[in-house]
PDB file of N, CA and C in Angstrom:
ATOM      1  N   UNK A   1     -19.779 -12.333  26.629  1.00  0.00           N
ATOM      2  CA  UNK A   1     -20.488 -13.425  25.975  1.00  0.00           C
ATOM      3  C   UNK A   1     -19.451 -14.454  25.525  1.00  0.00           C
ATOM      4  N   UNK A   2     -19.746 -15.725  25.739  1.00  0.00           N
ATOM      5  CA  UNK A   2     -18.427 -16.816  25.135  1.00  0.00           C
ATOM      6  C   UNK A   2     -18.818 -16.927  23.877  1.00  0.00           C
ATOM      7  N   UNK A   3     -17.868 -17.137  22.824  1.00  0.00           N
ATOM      8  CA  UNK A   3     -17.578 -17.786  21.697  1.00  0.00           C
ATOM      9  C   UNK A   3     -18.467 -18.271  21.471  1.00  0.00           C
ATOM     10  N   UNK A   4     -18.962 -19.431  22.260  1.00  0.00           N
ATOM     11  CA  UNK A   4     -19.528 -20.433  21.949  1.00  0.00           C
ATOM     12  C   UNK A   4     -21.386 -19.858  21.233  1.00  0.00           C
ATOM     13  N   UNK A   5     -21.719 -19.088  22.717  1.00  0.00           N
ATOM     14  CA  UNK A   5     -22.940 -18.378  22.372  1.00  0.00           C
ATOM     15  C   UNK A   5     -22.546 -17.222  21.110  1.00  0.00           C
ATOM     16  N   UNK A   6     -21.660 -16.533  21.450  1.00  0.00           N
ATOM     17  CA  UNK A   6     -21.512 -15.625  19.846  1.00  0.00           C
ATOM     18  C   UNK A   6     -21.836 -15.856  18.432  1.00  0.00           C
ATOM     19  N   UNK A   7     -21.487 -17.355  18.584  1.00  0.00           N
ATOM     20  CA  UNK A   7     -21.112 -18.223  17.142  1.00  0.00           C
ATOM     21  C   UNK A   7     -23.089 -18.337  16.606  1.00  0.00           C
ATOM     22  N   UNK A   8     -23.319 -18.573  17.573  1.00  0.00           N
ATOM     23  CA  UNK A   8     -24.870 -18.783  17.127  1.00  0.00           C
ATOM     24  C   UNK A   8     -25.859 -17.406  16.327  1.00  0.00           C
ATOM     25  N   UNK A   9     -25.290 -16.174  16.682  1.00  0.00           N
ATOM     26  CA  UNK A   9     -25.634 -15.285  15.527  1.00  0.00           C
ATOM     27  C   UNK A   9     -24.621 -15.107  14.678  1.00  0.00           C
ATOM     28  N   UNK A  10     -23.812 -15.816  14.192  1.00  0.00           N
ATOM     29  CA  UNK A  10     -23.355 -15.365  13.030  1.00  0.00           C
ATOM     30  C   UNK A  10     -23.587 -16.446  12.170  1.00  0.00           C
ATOM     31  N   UNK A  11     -23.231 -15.644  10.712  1.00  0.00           N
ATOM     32  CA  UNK A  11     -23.771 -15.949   9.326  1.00  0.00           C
ATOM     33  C   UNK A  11     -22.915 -15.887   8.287  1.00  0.00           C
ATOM     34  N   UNK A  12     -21.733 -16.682   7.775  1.00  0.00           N
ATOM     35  CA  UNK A  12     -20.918 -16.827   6.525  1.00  0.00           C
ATOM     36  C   UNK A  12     -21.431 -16.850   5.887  1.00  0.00           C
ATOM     37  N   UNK A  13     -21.553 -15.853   4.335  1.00  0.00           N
ATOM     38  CA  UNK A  13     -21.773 -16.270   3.057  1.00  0.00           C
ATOM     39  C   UNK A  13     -20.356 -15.859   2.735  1.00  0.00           C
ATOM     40  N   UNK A  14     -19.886 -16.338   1.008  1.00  0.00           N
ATOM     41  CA  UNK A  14     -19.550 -15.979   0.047  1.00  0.00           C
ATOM     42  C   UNK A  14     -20.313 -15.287  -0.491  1.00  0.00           C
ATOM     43  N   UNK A  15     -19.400 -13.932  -0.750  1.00  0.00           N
ATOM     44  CA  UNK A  15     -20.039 -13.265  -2.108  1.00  0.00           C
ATOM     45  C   UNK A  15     -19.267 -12.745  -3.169  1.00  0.00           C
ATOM     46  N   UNK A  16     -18.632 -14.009  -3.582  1.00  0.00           N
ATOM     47  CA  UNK A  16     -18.114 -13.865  -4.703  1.00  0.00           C
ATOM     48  C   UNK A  16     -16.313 -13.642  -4.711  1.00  0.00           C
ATOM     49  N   UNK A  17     -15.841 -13.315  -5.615  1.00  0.00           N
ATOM     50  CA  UNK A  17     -14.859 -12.772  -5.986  1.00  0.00           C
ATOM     51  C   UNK A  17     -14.217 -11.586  -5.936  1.00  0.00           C
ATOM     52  N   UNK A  18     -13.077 -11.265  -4.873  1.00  0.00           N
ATOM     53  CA  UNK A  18     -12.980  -9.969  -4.495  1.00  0.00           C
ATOM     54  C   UNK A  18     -11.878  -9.658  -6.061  1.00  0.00           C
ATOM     55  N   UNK A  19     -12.735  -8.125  -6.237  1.00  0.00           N
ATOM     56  CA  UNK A  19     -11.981  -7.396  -7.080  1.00  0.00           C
ATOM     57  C   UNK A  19     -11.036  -6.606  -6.712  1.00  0.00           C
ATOM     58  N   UNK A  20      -9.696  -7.008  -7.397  1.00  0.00           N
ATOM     59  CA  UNK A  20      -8.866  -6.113  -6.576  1.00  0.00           C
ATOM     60  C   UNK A  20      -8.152  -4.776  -7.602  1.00  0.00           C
ATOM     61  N   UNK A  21      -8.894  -4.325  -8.298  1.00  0.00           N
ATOM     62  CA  UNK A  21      -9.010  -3.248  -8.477  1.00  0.00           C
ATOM     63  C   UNK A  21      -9.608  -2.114  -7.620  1.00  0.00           C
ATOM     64  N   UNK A  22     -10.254  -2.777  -6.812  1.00  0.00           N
ATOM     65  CA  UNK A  22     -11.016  -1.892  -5.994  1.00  0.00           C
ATOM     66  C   UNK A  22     -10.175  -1.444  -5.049  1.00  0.00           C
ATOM     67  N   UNK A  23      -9.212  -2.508  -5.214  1.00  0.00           N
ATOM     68  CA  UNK A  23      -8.163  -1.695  -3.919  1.00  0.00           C
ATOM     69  C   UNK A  23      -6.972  -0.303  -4.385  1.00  0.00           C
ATOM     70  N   UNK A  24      -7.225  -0.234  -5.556  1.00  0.00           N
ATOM     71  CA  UNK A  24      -6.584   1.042  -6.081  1.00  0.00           C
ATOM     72  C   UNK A  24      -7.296   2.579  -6.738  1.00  0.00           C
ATOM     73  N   UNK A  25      -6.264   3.045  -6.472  1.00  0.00           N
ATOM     74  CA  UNK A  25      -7.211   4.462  -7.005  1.00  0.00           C
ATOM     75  C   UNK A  25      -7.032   4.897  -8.336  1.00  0.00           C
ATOM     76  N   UNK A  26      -7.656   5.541  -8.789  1.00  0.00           N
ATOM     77  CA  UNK A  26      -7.708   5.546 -10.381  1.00  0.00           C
ATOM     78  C   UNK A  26      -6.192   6.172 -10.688  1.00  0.00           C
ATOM     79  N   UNK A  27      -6.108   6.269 -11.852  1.00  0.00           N
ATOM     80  CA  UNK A  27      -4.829   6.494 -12.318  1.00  0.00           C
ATOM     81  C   UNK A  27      -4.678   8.126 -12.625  1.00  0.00           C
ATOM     82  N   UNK A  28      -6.027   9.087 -13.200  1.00  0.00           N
ATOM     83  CA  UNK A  28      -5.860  10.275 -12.862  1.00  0.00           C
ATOM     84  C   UNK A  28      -5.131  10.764 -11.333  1.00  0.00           C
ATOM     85  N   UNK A  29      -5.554  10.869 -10.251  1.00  0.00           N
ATOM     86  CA  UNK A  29      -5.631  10.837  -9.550  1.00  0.00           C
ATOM     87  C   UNK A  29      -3.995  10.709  -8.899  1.00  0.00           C
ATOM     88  N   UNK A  30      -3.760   9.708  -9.007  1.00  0.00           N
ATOM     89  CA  UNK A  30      -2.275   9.085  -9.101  1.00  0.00           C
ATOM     90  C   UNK A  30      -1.325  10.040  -9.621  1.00  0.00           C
ATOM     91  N   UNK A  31      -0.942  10.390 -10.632  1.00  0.00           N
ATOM     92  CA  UNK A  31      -0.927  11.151 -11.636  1.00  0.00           C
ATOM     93  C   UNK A  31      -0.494  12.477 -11.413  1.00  0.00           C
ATOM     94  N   UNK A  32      -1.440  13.118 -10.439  1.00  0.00           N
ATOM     95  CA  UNK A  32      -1.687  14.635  -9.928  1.00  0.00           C
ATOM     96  C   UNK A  32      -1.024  14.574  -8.978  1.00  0.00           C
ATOM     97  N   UNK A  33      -0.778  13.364  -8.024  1.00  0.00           N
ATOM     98  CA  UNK A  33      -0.237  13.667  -6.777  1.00  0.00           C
ATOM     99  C   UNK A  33       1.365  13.086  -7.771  1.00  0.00           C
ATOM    100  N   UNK A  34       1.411  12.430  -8.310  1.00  0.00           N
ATOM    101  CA  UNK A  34       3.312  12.128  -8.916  1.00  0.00           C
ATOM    102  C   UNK A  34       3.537  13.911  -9.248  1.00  0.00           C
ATOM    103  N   UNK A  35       2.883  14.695  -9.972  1.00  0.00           N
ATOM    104  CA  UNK A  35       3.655  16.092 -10.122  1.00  0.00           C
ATOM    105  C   UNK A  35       3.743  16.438  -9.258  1.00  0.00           C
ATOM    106  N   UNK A  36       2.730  16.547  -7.918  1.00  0.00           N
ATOM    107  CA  UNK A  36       3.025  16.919  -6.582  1.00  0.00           C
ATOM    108  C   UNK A  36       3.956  17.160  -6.327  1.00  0.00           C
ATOM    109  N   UNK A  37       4.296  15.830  -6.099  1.00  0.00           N
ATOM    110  CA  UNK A  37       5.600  15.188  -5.117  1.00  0.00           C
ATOM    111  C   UNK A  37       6.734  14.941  -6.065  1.00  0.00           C
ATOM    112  N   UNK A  38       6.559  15.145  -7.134  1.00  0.00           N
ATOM    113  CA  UNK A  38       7.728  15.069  -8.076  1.00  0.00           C
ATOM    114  C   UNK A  38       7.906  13.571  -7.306  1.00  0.00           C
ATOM    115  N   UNK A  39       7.370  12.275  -8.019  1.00  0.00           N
ATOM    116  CA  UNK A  39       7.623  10.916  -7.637  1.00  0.00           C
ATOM    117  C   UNK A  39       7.217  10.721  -9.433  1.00  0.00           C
ATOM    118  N   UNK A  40       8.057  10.875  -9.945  1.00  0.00           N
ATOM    119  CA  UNK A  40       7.332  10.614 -11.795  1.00  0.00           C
ATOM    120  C   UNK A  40       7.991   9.029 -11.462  1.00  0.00           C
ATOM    121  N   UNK A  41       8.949   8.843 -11.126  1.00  0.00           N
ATOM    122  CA  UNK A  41       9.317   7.116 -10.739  1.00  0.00           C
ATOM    123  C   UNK A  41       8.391   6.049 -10.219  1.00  0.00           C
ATOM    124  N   UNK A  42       7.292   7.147  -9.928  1.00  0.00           N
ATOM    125  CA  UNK A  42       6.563   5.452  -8.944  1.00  0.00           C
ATOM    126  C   UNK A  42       5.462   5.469  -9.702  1.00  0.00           C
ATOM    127  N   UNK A  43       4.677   4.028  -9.045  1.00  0.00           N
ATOM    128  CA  UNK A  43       3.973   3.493 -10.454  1.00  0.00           C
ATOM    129  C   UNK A  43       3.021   2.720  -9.172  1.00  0.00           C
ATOM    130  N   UNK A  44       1.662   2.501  -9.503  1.00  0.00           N
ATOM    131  CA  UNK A  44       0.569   1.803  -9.077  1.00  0.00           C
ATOM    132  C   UNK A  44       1.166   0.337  -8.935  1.00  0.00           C
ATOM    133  N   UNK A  45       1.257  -0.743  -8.143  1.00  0.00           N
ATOM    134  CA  UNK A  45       2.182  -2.304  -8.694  1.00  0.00           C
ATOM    135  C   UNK A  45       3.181  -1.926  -8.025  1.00  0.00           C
ATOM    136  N   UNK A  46       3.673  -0.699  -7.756  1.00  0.00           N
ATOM    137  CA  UNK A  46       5.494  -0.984  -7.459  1.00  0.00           C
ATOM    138  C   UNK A  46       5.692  -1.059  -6.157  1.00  0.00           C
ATOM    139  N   UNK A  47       6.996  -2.172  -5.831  1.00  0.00           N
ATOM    140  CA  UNK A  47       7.230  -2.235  -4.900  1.00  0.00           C
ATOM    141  C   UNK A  47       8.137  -1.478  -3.928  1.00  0.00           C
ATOM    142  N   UNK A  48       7.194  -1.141  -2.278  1.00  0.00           N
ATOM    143  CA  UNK A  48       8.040  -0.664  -1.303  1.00  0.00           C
ATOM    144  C   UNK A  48       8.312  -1.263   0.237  1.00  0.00           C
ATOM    145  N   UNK A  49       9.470  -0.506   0.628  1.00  0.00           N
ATOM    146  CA  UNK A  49       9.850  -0.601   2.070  1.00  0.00           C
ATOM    147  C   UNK A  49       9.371  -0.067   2.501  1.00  0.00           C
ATOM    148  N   UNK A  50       8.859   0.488   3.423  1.00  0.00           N
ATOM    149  CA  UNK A  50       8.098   1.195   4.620  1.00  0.00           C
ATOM    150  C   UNK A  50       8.412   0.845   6.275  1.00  0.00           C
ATOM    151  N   UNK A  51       9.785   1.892   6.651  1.00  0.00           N
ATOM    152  CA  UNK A  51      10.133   1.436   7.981  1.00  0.00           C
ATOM    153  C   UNK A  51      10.202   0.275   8.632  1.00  0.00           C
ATOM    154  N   UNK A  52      10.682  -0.690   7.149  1.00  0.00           N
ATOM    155  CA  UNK A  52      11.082  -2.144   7.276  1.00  0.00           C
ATOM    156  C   UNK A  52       9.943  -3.149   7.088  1.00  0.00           C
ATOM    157  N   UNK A  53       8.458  -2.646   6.850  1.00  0.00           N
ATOM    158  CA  UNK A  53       7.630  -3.450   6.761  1.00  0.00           C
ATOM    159  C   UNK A  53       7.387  -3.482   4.764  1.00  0.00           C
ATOM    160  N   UNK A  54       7.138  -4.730   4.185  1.00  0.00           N
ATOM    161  CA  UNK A  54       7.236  -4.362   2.556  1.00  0.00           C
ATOM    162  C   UNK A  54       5.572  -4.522   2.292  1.00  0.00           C
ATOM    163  N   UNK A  55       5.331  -4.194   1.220  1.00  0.00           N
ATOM    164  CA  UNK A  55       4.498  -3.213   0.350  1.00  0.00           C
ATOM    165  C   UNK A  55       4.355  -3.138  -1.030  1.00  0.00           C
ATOM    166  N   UNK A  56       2.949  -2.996  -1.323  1.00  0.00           N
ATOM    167  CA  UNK A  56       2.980  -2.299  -2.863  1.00  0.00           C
ATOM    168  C   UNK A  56       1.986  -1.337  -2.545  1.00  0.00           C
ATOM    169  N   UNK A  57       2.547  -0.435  -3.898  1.00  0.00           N
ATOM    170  CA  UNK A  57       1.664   0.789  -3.842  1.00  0.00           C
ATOM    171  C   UNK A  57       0.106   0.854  -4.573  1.00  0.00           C
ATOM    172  N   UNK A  58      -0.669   0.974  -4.388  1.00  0.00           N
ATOM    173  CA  UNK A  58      -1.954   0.829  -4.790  1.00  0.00           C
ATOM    174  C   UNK A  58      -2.882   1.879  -5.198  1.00  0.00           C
ATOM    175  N   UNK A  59      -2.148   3.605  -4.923  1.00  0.00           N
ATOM    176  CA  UNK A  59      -2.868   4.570  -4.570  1.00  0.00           C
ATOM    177  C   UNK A  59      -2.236   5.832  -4.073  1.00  0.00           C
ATOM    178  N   UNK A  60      -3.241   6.580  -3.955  1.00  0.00           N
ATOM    179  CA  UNK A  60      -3.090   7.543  -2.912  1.00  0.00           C
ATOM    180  C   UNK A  60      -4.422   8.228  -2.751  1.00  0.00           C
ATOM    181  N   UNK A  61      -3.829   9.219  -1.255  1.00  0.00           N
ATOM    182  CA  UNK A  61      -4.644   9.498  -0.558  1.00  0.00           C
ATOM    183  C   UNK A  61      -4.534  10.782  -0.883  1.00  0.00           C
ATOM    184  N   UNK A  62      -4.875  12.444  -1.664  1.00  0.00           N
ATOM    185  CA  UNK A  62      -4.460  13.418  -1.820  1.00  0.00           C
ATOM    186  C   UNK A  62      -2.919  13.261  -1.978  1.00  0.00           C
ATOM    187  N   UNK A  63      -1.877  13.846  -1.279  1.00  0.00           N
ATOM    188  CA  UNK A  63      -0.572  13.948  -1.611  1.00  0.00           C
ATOM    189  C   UNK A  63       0.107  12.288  -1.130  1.00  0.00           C
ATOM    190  N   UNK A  64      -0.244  11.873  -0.209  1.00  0.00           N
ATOM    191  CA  UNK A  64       0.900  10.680  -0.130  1.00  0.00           C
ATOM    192  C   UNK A  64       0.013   9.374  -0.698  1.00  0.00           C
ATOM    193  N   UNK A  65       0.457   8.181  -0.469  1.00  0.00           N
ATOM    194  CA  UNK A  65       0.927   7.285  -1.205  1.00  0.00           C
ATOM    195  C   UNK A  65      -0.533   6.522  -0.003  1.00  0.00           C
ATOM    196  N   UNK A  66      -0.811   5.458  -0.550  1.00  0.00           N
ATOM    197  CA  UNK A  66      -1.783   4.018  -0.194  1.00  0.00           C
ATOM    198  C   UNK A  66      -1.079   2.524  -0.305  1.00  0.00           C
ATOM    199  N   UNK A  67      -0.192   2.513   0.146  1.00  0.00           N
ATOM    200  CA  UNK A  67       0.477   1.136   0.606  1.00  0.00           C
ATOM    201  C   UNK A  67      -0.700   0.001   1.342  1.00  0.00           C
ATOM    202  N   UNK A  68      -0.458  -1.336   0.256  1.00  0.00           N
ATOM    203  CA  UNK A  68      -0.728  -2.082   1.070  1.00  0.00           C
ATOM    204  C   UNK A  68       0.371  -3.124   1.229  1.00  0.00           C
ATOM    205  N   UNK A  69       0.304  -3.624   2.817  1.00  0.00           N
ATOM    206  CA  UNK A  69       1.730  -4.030   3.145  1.00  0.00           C
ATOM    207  C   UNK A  69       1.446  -5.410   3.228  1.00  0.00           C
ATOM    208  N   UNK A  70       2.360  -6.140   2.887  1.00  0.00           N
ATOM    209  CA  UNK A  70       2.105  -7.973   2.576  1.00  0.00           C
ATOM    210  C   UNK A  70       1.159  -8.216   4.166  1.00  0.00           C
ATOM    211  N   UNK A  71       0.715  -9.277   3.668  1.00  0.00           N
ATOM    212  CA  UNK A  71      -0.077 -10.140   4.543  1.00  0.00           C
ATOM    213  C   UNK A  71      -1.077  -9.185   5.129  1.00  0.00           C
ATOM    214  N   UNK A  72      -1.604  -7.933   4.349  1.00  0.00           N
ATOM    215  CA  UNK A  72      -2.960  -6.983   5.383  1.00  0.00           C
ATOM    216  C   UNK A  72      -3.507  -7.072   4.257  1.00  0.00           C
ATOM    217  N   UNK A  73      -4.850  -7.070   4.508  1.00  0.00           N
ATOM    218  CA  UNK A  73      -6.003  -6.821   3.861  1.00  0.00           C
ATOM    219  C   UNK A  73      -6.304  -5.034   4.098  1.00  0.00           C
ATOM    220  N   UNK A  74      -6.466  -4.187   4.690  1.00  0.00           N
ATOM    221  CA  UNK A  74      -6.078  -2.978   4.399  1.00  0.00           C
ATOM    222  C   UNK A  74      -5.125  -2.042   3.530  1.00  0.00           C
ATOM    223  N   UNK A  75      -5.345  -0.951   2.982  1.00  0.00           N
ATOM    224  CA  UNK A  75      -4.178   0.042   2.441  1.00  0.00           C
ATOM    225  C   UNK A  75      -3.762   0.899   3.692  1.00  0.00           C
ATOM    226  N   UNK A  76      -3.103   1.628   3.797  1.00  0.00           N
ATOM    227  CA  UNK A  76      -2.296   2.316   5.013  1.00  0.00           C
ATOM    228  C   UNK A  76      -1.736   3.365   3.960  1.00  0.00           C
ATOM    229  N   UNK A  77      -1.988   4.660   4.621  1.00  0.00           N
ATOM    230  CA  UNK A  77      -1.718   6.124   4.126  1.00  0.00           C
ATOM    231  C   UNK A  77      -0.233   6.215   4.841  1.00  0.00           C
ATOM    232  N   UNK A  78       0.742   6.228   3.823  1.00  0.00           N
ATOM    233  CA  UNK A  78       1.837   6.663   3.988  1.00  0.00           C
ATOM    234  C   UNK A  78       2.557   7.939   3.204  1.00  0.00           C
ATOM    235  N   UNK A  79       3.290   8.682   3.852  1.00  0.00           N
ATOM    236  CA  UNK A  79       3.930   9.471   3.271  1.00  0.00           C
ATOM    237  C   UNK A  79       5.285   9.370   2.336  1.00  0.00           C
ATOM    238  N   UNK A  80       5.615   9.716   1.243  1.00  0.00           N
ATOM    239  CA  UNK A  80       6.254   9.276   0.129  1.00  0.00           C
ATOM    240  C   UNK A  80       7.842   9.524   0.891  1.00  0.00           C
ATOM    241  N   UNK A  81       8.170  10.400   1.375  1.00  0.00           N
ATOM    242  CA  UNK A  81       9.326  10.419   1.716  1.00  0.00           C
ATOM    243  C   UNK A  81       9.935   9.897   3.197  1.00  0.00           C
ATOM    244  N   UNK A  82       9.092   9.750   3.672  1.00  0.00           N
ATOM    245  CA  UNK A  82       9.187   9.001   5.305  1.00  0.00           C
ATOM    246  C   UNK A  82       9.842   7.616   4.996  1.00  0.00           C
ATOM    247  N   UNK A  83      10.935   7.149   5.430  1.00  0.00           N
ATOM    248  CA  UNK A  83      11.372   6.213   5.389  1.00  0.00           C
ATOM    249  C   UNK A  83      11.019   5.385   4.552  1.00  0.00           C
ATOM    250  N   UNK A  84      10.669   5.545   3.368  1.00  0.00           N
ATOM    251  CA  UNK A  84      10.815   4.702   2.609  1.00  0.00           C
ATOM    252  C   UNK A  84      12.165   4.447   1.256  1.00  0.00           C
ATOM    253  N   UNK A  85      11.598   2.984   0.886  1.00  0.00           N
ATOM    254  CA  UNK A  85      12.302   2.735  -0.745  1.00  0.00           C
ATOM    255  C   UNK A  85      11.604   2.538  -1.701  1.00  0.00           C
ATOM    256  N   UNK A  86      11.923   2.455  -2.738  1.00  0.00           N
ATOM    257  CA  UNK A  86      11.326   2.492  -4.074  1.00  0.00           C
ATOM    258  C   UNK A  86      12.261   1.082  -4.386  1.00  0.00           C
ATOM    259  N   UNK A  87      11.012   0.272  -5.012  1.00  0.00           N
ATOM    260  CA  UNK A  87      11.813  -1.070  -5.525  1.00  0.00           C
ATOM    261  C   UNK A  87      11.604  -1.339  -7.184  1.00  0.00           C
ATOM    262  N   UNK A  88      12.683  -1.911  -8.273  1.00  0.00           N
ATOM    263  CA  UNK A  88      12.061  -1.602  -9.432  1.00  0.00           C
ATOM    264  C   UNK A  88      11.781  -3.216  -9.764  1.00  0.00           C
ATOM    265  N   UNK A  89      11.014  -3.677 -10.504  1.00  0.00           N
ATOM    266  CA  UNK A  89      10.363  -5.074 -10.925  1.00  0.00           C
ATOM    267  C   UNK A  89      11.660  -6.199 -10.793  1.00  0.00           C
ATOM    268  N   UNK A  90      12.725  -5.815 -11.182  1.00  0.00           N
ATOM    269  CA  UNK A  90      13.764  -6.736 -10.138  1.00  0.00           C
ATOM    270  C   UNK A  90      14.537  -6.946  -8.635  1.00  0.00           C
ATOM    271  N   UNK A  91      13.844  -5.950  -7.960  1.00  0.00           N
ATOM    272  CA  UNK A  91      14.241  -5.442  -6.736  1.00  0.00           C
ATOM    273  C   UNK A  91      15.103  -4.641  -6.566  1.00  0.00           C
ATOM    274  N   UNK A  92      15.784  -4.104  -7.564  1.00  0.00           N
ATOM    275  CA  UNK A  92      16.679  -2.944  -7.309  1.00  0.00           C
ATOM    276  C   UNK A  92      16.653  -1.785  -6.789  1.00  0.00           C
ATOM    277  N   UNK A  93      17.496  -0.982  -5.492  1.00  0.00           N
ATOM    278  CA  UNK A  93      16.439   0.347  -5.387  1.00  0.00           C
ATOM    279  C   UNK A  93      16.736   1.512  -6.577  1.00  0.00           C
ATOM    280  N   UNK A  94      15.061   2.043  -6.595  1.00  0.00           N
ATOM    281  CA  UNK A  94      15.242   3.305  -7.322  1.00  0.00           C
ATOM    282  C   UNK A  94      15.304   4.473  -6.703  1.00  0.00           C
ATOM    283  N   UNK A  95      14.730   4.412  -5.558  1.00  0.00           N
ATOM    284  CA  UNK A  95      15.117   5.537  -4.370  1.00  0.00           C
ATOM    285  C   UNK A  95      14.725   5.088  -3.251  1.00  0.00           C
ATOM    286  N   UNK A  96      16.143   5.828  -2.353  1.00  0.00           N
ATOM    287  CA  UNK A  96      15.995   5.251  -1.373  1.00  0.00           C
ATOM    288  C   UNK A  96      15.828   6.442  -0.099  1.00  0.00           C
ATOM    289  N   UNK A  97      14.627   6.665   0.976  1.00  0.00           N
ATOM    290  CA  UNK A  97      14.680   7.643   1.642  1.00  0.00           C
ATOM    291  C   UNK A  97      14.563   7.156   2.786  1.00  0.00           C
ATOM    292  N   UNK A  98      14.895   6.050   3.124  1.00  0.00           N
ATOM    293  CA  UNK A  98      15.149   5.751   4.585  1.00  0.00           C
ATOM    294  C   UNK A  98      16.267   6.002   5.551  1.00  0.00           C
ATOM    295  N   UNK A  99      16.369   6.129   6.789  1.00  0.00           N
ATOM    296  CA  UNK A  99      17.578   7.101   7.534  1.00  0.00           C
ATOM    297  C   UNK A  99      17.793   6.288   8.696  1.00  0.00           C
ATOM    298  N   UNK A 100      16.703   5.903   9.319  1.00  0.00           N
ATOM    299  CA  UNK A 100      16.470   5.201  10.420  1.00  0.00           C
ATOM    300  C   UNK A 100      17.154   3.942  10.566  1.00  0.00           C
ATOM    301  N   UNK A 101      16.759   3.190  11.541  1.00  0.00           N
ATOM    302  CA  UNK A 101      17.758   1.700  11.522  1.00  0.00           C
ATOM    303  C   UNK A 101      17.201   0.905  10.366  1.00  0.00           C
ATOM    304  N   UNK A 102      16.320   0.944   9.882  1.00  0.00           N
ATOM    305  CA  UNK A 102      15.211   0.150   8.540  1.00  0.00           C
ATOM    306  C   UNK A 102      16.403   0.870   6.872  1.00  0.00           C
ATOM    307  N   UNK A 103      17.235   1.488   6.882  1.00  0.00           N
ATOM    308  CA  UNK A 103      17.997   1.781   5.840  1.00  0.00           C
ATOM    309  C   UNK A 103      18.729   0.799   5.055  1.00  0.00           C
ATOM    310  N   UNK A 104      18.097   1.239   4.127  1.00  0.00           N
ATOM    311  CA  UNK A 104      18.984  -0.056   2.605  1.00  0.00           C
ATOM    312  C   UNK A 104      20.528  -0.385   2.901  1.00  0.00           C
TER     313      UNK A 104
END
């Protein structure tokens, strides 16, 4: 079907104001998986590397981590120790577990 005909069933609204709380998971939750993983350093807001692509953390998924990575509208289930860094509110690293060519 072209574009052109496609365009004729569709329908833009606004609805409103996206909440972006919704893009995180509660803080219990959070919480349970930091004793997990022994990650008492990371924090909902904080910033990461992820095999060179950057990130904040928003979550998790059971044991690993809910990255969402600049410029996506999605979160992405990553694992806490897989190539990543830990960045602290001035960019400094707080840990760094990357090995690969993406290393601090």
């Amino acid at each position: 079907m072209p574009m052109a005909e496609f365009m004729k069933f569709v329908k833009c609204e606004n609805e409103g104001v996206f909440d972006i709380k919704r893009m995180y998971s509660t803080e219990q939750a959070f919480k349970k998986m930091q004793n997990f993983r022994n990650l008492h350093f990371a924090y909902m807001g904080m910033r990461v590397n992820v095999a060179g692509m950057w990130g904040t953390i928003v979550g998790n998924w059971k044991t690993n981590l809910f990255v969402l990575f600049d410029g996506e509208i999605e979160k992405h289930n990553c694992h806490p120790y897989w190539e990543i860094a830990y960045y602290d509110d001035e960019g400094n690293v707080v840990r760094n577990y990357q090995k690969g060519e993406y290393a601090v």
